[in-house]
N, C-alpha and C. Protein backbone atom coordinates (compact mmCIF):
# COMPACT_ATOMS: atom_id res chain seq x y z
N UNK A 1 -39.39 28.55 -124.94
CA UNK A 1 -40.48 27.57 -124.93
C UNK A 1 -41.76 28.25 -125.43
N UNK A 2 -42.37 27.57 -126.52
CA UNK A 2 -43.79 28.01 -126.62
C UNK A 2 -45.14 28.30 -125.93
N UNK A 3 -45.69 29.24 -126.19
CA UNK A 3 -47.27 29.03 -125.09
C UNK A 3 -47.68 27.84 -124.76
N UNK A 4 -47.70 26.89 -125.97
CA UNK A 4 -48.20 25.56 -125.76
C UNK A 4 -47.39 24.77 -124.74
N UNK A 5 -46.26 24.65 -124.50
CA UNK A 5 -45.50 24.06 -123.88
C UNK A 5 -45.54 24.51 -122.45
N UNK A 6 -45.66 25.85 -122.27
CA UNK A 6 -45.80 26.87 -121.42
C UNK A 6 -47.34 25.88 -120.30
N UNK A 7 -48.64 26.48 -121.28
CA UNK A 7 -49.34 26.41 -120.73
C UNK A 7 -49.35 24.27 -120.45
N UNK A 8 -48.78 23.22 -121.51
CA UNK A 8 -49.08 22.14 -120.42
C UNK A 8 -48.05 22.03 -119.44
N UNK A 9 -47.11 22.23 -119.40
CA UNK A 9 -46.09 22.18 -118.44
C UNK A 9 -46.70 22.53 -116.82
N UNK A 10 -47.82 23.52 -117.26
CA UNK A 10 -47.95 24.27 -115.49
C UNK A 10 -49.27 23.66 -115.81
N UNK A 11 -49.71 22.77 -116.29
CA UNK A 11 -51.06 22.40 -116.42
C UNK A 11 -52.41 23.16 -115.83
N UNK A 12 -52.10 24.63 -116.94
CA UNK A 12 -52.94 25.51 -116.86
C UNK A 12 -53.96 25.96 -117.74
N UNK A 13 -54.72 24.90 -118.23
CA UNK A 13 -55.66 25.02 -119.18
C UNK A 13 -56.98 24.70 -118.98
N UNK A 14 -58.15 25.02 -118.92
CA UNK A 14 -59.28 24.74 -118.32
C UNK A 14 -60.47 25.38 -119.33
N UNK A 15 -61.46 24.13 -119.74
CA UNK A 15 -62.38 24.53 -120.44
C UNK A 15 -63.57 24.14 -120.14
N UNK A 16 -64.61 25.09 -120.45
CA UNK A 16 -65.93 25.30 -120.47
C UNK A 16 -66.57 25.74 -118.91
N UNK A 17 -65.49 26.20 -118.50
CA UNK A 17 -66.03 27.24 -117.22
C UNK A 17 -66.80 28.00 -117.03
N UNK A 18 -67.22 27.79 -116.07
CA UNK A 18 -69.04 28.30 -116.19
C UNK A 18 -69.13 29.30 -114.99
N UNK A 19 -69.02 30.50 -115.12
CA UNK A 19 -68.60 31.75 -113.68
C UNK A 19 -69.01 32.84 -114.11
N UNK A 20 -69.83 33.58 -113.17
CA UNK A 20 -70.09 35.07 -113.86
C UNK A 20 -69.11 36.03 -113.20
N UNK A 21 -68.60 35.69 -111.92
CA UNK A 21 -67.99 36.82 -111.58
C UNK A 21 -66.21 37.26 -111.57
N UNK A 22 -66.15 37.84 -111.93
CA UNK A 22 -64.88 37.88 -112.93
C UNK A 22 -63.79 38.10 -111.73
N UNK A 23 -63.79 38.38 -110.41
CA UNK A 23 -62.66 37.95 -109.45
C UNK A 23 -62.46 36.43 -109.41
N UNK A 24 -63.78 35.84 -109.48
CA UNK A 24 -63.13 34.40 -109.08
C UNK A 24 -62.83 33.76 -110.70
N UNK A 25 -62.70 34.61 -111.69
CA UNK A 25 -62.27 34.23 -113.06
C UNK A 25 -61.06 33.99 -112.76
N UNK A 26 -60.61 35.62 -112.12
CA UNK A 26 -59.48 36.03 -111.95
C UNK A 26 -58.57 34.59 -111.31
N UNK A 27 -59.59 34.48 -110.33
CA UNK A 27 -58.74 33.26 -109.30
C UNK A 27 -58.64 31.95 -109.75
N UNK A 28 -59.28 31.74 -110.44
CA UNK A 28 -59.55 30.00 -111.46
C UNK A 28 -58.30 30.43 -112.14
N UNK A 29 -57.98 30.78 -112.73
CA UNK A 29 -56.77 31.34 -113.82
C UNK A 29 -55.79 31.50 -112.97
N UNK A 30 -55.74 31.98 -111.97
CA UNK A 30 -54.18 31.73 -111.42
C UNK A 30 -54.23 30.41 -110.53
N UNK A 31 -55.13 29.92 -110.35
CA UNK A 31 -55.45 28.61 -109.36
C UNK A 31 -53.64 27.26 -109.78
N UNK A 32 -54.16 26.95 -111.04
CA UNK A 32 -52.87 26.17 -111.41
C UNK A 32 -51.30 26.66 -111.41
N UNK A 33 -51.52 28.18 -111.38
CA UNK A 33 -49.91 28.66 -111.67
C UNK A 33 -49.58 28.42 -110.16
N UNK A 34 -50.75 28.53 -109.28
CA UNK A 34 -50.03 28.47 -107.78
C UNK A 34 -49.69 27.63 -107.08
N UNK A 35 -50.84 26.44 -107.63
CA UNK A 35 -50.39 24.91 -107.35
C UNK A 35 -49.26 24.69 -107.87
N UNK A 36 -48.73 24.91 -108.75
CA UNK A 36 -47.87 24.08 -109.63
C UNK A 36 -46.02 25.04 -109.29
N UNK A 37 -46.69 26.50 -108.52
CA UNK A 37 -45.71 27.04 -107.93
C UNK A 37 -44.41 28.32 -109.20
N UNK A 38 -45.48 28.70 -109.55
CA UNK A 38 -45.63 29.35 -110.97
C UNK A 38 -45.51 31.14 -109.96
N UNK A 39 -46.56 31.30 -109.35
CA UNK A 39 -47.21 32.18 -108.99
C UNK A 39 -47.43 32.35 -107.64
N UNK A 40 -47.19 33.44 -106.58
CA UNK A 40 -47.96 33.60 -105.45
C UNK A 40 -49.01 33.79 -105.34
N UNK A 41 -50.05 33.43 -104.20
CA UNK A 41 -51.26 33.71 -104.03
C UNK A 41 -51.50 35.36 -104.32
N UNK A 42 -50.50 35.85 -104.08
CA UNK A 42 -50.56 37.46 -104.04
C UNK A 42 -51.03 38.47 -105.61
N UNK A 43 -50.41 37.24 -106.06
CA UNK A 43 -50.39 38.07 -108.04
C UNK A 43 -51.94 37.90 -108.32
N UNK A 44 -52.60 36.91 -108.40
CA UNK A 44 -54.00 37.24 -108.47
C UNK A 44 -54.96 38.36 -107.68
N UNK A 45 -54.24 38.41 -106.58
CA UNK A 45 -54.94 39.73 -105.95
C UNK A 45 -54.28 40.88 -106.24
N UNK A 46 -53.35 41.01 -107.06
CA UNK A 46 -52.79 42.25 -107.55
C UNK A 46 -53.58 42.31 -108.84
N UNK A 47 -53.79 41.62 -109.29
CA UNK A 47 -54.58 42.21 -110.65
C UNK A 47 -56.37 42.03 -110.72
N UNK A 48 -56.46 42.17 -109.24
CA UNK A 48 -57.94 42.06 -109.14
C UNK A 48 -57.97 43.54 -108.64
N UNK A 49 -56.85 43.96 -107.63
CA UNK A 49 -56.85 45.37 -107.58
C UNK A 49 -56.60 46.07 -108.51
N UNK A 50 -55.61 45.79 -109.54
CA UNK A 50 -55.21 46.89 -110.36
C UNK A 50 -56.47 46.96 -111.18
N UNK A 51 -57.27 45.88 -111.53
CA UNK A 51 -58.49 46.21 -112.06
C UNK A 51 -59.66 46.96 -111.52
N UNK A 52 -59.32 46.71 -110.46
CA UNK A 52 -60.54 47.73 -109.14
C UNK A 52 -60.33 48.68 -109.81
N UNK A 53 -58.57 49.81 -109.44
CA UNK A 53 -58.43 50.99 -109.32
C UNK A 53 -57.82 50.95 -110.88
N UNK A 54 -57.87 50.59 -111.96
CA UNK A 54 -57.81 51.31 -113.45
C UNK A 54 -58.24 50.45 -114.62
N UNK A 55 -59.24 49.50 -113.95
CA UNK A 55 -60.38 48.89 -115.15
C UNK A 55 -59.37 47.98 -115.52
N UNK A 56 -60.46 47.18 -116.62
CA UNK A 56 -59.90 45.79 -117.03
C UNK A 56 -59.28 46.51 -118.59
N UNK A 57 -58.30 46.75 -118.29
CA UNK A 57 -57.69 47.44 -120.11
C UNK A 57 -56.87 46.36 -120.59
N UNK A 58 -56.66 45.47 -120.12
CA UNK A 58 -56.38 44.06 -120.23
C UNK A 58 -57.36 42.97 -121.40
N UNK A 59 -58.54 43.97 -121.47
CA UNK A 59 -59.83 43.25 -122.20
C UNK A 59 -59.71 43.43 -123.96
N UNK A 60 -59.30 42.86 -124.71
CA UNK A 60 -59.54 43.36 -126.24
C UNK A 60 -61.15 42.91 -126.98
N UNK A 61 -60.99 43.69 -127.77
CA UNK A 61 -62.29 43.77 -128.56
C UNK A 61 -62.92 42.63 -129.47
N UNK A 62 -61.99 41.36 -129.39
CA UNK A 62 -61.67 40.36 -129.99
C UNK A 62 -62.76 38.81 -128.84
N UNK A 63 -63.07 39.37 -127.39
CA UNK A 63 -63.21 38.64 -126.48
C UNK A 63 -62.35 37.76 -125.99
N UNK A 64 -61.09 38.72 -125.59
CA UNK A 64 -59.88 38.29 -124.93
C UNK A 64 -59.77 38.67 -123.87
N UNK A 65 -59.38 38.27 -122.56
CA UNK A 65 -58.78 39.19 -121.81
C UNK A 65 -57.17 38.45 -121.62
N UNK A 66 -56.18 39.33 -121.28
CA UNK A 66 -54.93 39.14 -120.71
C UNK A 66 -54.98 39.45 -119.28
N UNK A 67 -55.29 38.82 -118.40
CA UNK A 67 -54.77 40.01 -117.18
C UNK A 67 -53.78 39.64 -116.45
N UNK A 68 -52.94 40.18 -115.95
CA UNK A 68 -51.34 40.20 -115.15
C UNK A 68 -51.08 41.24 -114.18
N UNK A 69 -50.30 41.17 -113.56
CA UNK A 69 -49.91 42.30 -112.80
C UNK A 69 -48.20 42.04 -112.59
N UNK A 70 -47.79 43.34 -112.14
CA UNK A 70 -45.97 43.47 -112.26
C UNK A 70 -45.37 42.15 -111.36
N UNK A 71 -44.34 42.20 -111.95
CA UNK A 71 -43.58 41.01 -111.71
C UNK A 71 -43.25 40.79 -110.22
N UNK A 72 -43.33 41.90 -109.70
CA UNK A 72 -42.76 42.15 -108.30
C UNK A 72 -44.14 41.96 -107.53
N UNK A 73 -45.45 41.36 -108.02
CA UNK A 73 -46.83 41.30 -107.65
C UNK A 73 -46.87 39.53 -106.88
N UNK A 74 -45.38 38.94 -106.87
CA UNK A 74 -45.43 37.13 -106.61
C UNK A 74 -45.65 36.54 -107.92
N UNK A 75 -44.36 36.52 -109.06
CA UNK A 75 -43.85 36.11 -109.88
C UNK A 75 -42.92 34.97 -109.21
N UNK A 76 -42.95 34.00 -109.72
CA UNK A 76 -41.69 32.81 -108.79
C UNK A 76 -40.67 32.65 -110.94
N UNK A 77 -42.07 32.09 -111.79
CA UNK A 77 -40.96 31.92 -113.02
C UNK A 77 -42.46 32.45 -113.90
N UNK A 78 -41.88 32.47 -115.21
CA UNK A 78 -42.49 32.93 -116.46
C UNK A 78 -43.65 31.69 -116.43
N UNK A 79 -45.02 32.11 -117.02
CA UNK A 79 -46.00 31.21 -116.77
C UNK A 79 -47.03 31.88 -117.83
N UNK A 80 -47.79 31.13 -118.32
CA UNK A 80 -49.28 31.08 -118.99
C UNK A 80 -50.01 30.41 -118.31
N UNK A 81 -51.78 30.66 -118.29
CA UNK A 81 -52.91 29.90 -118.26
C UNK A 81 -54.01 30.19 -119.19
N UNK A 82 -54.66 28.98 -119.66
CA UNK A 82 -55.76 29.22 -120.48
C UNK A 82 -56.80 28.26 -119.71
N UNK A 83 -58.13 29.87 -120.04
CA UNK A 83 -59.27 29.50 -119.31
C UNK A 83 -60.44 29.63 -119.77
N UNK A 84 -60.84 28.92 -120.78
CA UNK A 84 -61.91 29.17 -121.67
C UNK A 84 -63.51 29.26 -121.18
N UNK A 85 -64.09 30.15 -121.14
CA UNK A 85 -65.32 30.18 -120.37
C UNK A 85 -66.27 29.59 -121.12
N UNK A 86 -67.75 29.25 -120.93
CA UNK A 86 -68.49 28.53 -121.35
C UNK A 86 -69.94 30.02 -122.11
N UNK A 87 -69.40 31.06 -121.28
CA UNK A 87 -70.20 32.29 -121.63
C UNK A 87 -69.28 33.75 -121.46
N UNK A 88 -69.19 34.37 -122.32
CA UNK A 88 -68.27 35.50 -122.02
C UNK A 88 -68.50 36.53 -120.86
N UNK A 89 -68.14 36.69 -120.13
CA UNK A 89 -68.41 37.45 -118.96
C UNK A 89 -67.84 39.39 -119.13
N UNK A 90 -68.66 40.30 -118.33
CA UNK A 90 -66.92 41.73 -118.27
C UNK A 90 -66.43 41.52 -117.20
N UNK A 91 -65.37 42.01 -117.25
CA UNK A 91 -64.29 42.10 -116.46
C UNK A 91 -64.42 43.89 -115.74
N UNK A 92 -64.96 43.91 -114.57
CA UNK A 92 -65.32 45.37 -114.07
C UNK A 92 -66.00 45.74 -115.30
N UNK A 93 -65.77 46.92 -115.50
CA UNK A 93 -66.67 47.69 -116.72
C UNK A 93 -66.12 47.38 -118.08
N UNK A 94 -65.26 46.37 -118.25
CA UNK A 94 -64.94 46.60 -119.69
C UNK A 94 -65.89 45.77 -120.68
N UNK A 95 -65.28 45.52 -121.71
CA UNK A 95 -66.38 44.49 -122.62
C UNK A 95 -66.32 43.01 -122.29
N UNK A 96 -67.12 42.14 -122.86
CA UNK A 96 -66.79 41.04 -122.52
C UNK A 96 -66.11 40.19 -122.96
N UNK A 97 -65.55 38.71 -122.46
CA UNK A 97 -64.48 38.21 -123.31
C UNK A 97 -64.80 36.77 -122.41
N UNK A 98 -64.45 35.61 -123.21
CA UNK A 98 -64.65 34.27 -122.88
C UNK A 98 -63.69 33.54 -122.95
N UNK A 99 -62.15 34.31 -123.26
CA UNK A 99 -60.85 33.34 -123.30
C UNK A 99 -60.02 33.96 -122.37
N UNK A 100 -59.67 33.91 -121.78
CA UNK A 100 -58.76 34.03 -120.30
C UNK A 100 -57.51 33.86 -120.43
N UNK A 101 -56.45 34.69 -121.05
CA UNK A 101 -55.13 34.20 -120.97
C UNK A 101 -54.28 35.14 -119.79
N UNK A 102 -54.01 34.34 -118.44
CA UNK A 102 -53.33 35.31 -117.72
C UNK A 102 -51.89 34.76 -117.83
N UNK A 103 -50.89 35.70 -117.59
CA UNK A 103 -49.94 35.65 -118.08
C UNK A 103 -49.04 36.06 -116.76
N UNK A 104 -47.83 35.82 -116.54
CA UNK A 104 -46.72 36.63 -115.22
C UNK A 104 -45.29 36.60 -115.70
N UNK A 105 -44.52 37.28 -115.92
CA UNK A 105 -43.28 37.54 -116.22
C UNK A 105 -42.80 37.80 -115.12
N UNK A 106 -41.27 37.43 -114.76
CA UNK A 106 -40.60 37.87 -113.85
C UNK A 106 -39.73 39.06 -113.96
N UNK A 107 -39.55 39.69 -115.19
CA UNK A 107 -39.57 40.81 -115.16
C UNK A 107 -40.19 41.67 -116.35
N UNK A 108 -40.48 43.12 -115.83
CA UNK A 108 -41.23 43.64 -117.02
C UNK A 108 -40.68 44.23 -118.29
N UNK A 109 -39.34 43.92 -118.19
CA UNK A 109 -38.64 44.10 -120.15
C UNK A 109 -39.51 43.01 -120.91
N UNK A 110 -39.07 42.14 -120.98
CA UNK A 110 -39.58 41.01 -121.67
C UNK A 110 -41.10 40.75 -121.92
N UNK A 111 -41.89 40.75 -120.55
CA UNK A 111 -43.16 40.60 -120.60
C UNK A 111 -43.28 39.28 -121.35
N UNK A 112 -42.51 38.14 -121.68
CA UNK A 112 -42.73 36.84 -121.89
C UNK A 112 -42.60 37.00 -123.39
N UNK A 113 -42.03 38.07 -123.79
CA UNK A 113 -41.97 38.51 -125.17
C UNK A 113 -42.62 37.61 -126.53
N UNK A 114 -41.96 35.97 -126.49
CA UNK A 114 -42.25 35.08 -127.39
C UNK A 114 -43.84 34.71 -127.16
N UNK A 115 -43.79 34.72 -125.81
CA UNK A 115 -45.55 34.08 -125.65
C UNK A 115 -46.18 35.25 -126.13
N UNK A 116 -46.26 36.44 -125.78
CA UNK A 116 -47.31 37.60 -126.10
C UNK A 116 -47.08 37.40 -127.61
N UNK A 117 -46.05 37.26 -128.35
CA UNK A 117 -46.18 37.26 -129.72
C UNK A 117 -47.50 36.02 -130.52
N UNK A 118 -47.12 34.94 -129.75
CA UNK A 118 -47.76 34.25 -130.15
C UNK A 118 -49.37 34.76 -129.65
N UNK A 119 -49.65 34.93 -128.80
CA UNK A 119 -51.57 35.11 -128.54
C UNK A 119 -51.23 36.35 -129.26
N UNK A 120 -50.78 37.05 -129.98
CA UNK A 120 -51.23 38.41 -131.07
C UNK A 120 -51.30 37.44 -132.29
N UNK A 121 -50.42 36.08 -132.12
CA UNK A 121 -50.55 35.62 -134.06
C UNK A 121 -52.30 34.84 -133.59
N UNK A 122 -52.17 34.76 -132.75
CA UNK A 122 -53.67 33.83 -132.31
C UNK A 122 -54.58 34.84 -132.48
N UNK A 123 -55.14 36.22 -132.15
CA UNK A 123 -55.76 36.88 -131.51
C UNK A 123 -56.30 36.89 -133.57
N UNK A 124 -55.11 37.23 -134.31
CA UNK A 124 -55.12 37.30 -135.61
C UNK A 124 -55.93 36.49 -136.53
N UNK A 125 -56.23 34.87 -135.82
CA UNK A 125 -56.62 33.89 -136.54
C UNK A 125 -57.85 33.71 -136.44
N UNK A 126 -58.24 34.14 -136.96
CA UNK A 126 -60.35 33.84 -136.73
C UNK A 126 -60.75 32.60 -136.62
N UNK A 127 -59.92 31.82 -137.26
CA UNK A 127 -59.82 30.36 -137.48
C UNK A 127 -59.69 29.57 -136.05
N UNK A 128 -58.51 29.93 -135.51
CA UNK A 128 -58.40 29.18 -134.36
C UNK A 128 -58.92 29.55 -133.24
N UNK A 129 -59.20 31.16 -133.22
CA UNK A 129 -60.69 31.41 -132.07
C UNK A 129 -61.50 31.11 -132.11
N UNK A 130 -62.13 30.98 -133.12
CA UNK A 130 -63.31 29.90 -133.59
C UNK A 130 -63.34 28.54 -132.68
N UNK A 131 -62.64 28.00 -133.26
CA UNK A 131 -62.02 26.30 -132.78
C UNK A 131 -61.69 26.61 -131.26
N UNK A 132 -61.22 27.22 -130.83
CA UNK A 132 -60.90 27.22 -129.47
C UNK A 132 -62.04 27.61 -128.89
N UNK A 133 -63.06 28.24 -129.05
CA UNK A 133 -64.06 28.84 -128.46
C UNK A 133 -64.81 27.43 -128.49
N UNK A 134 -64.89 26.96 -129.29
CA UNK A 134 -65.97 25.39 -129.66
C UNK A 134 -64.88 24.03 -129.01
N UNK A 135 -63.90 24.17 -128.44
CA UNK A 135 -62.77 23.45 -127.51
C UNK A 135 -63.99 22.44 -125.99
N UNK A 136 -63.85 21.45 -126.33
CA UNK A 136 -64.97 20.56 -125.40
C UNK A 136 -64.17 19.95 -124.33
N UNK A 137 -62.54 20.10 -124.22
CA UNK A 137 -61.78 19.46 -123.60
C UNK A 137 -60.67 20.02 -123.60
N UNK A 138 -59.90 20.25 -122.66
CA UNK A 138 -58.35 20.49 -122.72
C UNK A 138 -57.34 19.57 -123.42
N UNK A 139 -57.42 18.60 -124.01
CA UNK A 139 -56.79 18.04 -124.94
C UNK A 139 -57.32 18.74 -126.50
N UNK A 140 -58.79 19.33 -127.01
CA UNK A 140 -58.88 19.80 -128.01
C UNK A 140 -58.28 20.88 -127.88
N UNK A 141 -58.16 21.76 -126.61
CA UNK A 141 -57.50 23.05 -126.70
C UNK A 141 -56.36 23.38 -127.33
N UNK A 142 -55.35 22.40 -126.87
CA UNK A 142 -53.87 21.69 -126.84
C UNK A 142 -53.83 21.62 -128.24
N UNK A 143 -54.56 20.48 -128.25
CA UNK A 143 -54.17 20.22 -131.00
C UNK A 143 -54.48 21.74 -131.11
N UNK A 144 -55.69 22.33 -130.63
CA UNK A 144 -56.10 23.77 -131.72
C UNK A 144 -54.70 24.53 -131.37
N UNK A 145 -54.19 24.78 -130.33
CA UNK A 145 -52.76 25.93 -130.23
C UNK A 145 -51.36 25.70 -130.96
């Protein structure tokens, strides 16, 4: 299944979020995987720690972040969320970034293999970060992916 399919299925897409502090980024972004039973409450606090104790390296230079933590962190099934901020925020000390894709695999061979491919063909498109960054609605999000 595609990201796109991915992310409406767990109806995890949210735009023009307006937050400076990047734990409760953290937590808006897993908010739907947990409702929807994607995710334990636990996996968002695993990657709020792993960011405590070894930074947000999760952050690309592009104003992306990915953040996740191991599968064994309250993985239930494979999941995306997109969380488009309204201002780019950092994540602990890293740089800043205004698109939010957290991600959970249930196990770490794969790492969701097809989805990560796709946000690298995205990350690629100047075009559709563009458009997604200027996204006024979660239905524009949806056509731009």
């Amino acid at each position: 299944m595609a990201i796109k399919e991915l992310l409406i299925e767990a109806q995890a897409i949210q735009v023009g979020v307006r937050e400076k502090d990047w734990q409760k980024v953290i937590e808006m972004a897993a908010r739907p995987l947990v409702e929807n039973g994607y995710i334990l409450p636990s996996y968002h606090q695993a990657v709020i720690a792993n960011t405590l104790e070894h930074g947000a390296y999760y952050v690309f230079e592009e104003g992306v972040a990915m953040p996740h933590a191991r599968p064994e962190c309250g993985v239930l099934k494979n999941c995306f969320s997109l969380l488009l901020l309204a201002e780019p925020i950092a994540f602990a000390d890293s740089d800043r970034a205004d698109i939010v894709i957290m991600f959970a695999a249930r196990d770490s061979n794969g790492h969701i293999e097809e989805g990560i491919r796709a946000i690298v063909n995205l990350l690629g498109d100047d075009d559709v970060m563009t458009k997604l960054r200027q996204a006024k609605n979660k239905e524009e999000a949806i056509a731009i992916l």
